[in-house]
Protein backbone atom coordinates (compact mmCIF):
# COMPACT_ATOMS: atom_id res chain seq x y z
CA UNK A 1 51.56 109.19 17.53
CA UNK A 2 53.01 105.26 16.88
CA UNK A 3 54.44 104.12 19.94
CA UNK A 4 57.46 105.11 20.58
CA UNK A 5 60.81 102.82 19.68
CA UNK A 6 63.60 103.06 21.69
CA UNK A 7 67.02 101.66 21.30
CA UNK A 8 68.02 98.81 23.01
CA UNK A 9 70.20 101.09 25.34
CA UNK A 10 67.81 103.23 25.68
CA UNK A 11 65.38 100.96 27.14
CA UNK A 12 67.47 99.33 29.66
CA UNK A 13 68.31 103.06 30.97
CA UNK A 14 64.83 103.56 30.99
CA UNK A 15 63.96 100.83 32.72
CA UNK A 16 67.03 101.89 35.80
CA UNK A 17 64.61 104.81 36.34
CA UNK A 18 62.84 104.19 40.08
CA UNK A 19 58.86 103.91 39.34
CA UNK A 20 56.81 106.85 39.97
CA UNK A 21 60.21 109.15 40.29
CA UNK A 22 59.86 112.36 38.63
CA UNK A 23 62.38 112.38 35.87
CA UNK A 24 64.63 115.18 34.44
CA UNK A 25 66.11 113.89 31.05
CA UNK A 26 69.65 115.78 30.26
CA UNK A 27 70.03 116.14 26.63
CA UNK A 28 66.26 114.65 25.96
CA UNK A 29 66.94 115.44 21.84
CA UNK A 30 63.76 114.49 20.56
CA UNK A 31 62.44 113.55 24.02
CA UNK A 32 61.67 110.22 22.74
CA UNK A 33 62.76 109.01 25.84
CA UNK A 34 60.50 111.07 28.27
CA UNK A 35 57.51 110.30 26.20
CA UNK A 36 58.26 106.85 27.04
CA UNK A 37 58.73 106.60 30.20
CA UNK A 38 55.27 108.88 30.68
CA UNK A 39 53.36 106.08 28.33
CA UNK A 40 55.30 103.13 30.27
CA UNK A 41 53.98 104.61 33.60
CA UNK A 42 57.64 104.80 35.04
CA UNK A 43 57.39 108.37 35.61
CA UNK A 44 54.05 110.45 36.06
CA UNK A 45 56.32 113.52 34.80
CA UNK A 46 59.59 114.43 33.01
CA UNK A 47 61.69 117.54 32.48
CA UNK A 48 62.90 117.36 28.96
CA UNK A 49 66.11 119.43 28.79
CA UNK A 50 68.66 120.46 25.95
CA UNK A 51 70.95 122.65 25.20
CA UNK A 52 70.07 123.14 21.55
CA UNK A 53 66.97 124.59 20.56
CA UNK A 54 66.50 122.77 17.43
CA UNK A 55 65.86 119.72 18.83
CA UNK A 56 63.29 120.88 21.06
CA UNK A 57 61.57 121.96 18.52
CA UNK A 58 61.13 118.33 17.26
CA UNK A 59 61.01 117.31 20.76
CA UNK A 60 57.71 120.00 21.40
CA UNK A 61 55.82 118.89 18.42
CA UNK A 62 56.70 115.15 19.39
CA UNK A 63 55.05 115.39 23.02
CA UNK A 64 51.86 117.80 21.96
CA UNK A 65 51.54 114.77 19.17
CA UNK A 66 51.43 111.96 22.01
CA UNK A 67 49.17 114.03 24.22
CA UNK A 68 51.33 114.32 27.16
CA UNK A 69 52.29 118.14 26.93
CA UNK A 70 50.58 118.15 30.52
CA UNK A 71 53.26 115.84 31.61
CA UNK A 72 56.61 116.50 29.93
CA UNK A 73 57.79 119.86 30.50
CA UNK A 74 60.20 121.25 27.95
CA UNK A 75 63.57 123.72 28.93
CA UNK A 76 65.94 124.70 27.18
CA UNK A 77 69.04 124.01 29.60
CA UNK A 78 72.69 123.96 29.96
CA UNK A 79 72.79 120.44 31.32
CA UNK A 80 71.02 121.33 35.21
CA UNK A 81 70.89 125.08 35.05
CA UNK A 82 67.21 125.24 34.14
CA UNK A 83 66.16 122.34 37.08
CA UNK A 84 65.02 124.14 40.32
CA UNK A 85 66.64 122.09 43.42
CA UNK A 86 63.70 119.08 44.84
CA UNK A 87 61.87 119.24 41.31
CA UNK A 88 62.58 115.63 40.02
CA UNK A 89 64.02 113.16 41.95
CA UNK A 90 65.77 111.28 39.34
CA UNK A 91 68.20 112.85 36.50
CA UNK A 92 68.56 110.51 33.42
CA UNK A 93 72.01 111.06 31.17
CA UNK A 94 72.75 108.90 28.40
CA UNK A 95 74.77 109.19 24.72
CA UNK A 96 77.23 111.19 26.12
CA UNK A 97 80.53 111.34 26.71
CA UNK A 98 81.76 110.38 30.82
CA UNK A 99 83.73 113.40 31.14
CA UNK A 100 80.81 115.96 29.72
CA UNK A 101 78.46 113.85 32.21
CA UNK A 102 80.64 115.00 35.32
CA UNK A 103 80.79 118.41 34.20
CA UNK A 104 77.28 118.49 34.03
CA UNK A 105 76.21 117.05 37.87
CA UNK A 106 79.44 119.06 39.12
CA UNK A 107 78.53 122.55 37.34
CA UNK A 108 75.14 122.88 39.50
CA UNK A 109 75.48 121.10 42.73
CA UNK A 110 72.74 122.35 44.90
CA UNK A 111 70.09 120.99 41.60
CA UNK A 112 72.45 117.45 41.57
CA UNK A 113 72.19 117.42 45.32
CA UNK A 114 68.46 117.53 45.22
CA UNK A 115 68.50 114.12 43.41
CA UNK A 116 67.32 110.56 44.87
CA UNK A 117 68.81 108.76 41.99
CA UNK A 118 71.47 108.92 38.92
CA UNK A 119 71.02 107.06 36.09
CA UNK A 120 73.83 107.30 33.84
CA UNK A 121 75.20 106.17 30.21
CA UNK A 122 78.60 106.96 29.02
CA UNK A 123 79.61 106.65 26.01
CA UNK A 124 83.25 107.02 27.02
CA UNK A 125 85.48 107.40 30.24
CA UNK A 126 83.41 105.14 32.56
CA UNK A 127 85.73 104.63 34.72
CA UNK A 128 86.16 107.93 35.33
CA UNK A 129 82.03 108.23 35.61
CA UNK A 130 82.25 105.54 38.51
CA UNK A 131 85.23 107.29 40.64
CA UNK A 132 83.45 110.46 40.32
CA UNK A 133 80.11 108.81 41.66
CA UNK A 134 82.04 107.61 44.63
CA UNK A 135 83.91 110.54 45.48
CA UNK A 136 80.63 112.47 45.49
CA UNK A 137 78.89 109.62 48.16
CA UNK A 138 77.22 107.74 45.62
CA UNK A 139 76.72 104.24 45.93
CA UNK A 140 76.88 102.94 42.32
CA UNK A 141 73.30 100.04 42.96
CA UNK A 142 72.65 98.59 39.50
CA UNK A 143 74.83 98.65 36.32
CA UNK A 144 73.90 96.84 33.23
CA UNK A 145 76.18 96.15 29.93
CA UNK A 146 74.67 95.56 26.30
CA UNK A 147 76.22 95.29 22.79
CA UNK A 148 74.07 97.20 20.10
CA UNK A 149 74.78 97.80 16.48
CA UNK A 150 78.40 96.76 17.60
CA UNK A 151 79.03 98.72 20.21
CA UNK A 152 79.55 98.32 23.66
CA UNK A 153 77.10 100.04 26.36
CA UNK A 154 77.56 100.39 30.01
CA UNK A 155 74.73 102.05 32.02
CA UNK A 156 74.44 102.55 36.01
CA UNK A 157 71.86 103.76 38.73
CA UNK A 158 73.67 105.45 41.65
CA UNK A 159 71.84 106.76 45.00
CA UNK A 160 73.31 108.76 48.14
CA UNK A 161 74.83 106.68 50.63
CA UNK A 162 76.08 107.56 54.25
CA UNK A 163 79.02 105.80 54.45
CA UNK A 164 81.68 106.28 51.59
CA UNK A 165 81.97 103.79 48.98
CA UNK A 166 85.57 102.90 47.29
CA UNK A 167 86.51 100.18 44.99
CA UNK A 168 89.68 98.15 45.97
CA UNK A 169 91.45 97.61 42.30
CA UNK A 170 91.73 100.14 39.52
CA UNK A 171 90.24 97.25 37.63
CA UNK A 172 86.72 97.69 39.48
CA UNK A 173 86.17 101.42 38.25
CA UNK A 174 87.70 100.48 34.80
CA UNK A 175 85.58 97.50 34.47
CA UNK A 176 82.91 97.57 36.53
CA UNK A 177 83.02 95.23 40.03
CA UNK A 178 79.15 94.97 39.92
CA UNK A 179 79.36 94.13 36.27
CA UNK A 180 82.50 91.52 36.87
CA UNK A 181 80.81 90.08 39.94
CA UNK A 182 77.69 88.99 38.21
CA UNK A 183 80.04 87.69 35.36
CA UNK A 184 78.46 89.97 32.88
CA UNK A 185 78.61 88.03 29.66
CA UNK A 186 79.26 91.22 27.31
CA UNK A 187 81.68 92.42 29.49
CA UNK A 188 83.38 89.25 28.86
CA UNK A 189 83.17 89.62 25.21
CA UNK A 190 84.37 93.33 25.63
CA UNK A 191 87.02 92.02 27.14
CA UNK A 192 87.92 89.70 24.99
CA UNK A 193 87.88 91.99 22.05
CA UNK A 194 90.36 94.83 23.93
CA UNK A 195 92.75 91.79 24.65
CA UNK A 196 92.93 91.06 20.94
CA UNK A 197 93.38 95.11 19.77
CA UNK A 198 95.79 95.28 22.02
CA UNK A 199 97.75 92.13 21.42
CA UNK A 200 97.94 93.04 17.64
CA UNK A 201 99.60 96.85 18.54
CA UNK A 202 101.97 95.13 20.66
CA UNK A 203 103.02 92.73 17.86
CA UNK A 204 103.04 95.27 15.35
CA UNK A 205 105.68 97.61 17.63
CA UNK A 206 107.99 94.70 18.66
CA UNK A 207 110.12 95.71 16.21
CA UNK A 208 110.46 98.81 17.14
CA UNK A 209 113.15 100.36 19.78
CA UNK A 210 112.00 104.00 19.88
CA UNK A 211 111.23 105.80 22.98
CA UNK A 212 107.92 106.54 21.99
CA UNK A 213 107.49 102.95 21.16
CA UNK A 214 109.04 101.69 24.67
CA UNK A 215 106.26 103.90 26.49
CA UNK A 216 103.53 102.86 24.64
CA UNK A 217 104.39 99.33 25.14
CA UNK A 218 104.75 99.98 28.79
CA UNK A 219 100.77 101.46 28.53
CA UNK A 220 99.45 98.72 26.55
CA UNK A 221 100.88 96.09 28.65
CA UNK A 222 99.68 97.65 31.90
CA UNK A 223 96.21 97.80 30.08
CA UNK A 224 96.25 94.58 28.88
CA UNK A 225 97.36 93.23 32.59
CA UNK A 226 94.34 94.68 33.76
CA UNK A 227 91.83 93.62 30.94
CA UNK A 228 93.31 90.04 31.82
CA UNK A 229 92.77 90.35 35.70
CA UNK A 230 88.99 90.99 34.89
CA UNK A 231 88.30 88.05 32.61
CA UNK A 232 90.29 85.80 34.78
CA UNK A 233 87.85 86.83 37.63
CA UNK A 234 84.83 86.39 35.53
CA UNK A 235 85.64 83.37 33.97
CA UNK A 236 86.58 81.80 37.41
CA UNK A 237 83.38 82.51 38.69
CA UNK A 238 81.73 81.07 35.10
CA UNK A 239 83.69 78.02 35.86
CA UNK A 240 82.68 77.66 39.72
């Protein structure tokens, strides 16, 4: 089998995941992921899980073709429900959507509880993903941010903590304070990019005087006060 090309998300994920953790990859498609982290010698074994069976089918064929059926075990899963409790130590979800991802760690607790180590990427609601993390004791260690294709990526490592972790502003769990504190330079562009959208729907509904219209203003200003308060820290750290 050629070695195996990831995307540029998916290696930076991959490269979140703790060396020599057992891995169990949530929604593994073609487990082109688990086979490399097996051939990078991050993890001496991975659970590939999915919930559909035809991709496992690929996903078989694709890790008896790279010789490592002996190390990547494939399930078909509902997101945890096929991962005994202390059987991998690290649980890898990426190209989903934030909301599915906390249905999945919340839907089997005892198997989520079992974990050393989270290593998440949301395709939407990341703020959300982040809250969630800290209202479950996770301490939220590493997060990295990456433009692909044209498109935004967040991803984040999160371990157990013993004393609860909370974010001060709304703008650290929308943004990212680990992300704004290292002045993340595609944040900044992110940024940069929602001001404009959102300057462009206000000027397009100042003529309006609708109720609808007078709400949604009120949302995208709020928004764009926020978008604003996390450039203006980043860039005032870029300028120090």
């Amino acid at each position: 089998m050629k070695l195996v090309q990831l995307s540029k998300r998916l290696l930076a994920a991959a490269g979140m995941v703790t060396k020599g953790n057992i891995v169990a990859d949530i929604g593994c498609d073609h487990a082109y992921t688990s086979i490399y982290l097996c051939r990078a010698g991050i993890a001496p074994k991975v659970i590939a899980m999915d919930v559909n069976k035809g991709p496992l089918v690929g996903a078989r064929a694709h890790v008896e073709e790279a010789g490592l059926a002996s190390q990547i075990d494939i399930r078909l899963s509902d997101g945890l429900q096929k991962l005994v409790p202390g059987e991998a130590d690290t649980v890898l979800l990426c190209g989903m959507g934030g909301l599915l991802m906390i249905k999945i760690l919340s839907d089997f607790p005892e198997a989520t509880a079992s974990l050393k180590e989270l290593v998440l990427q949301p395709q939407s609601e990341v703020g959300e993903v982040r809250m969630f993390l800290h209202k479950q004791g996770y301490e939220i260690t590493k997060e990295h941010m990456l433009k692909e294709d044209g498109k935004f990526y967040v991803m984040m490592r999160a371990v157990k903590c013993t004393a609860p972790q909370v974010y001060e502003t709304e703008c650290d769990y929308l943004y990212g304070k680990l992300l704004i504190e290292e002045k993340n330079e595609v944040l900044l562009e992110y940024l940069e990019r929602e001001q404009r959208l959102r300057t462009d729907v206000l000027a397009a509904l100042s003529g309006l005087d609708t109720e609808n219209a007078r709400l949604r203003k009120e949302s995208l200003n709020r928004e764009f006060s926020l978008i604003e308060e996390a450039r203006t820290r980043i860039m005032r750290k870029v300028d120090a």
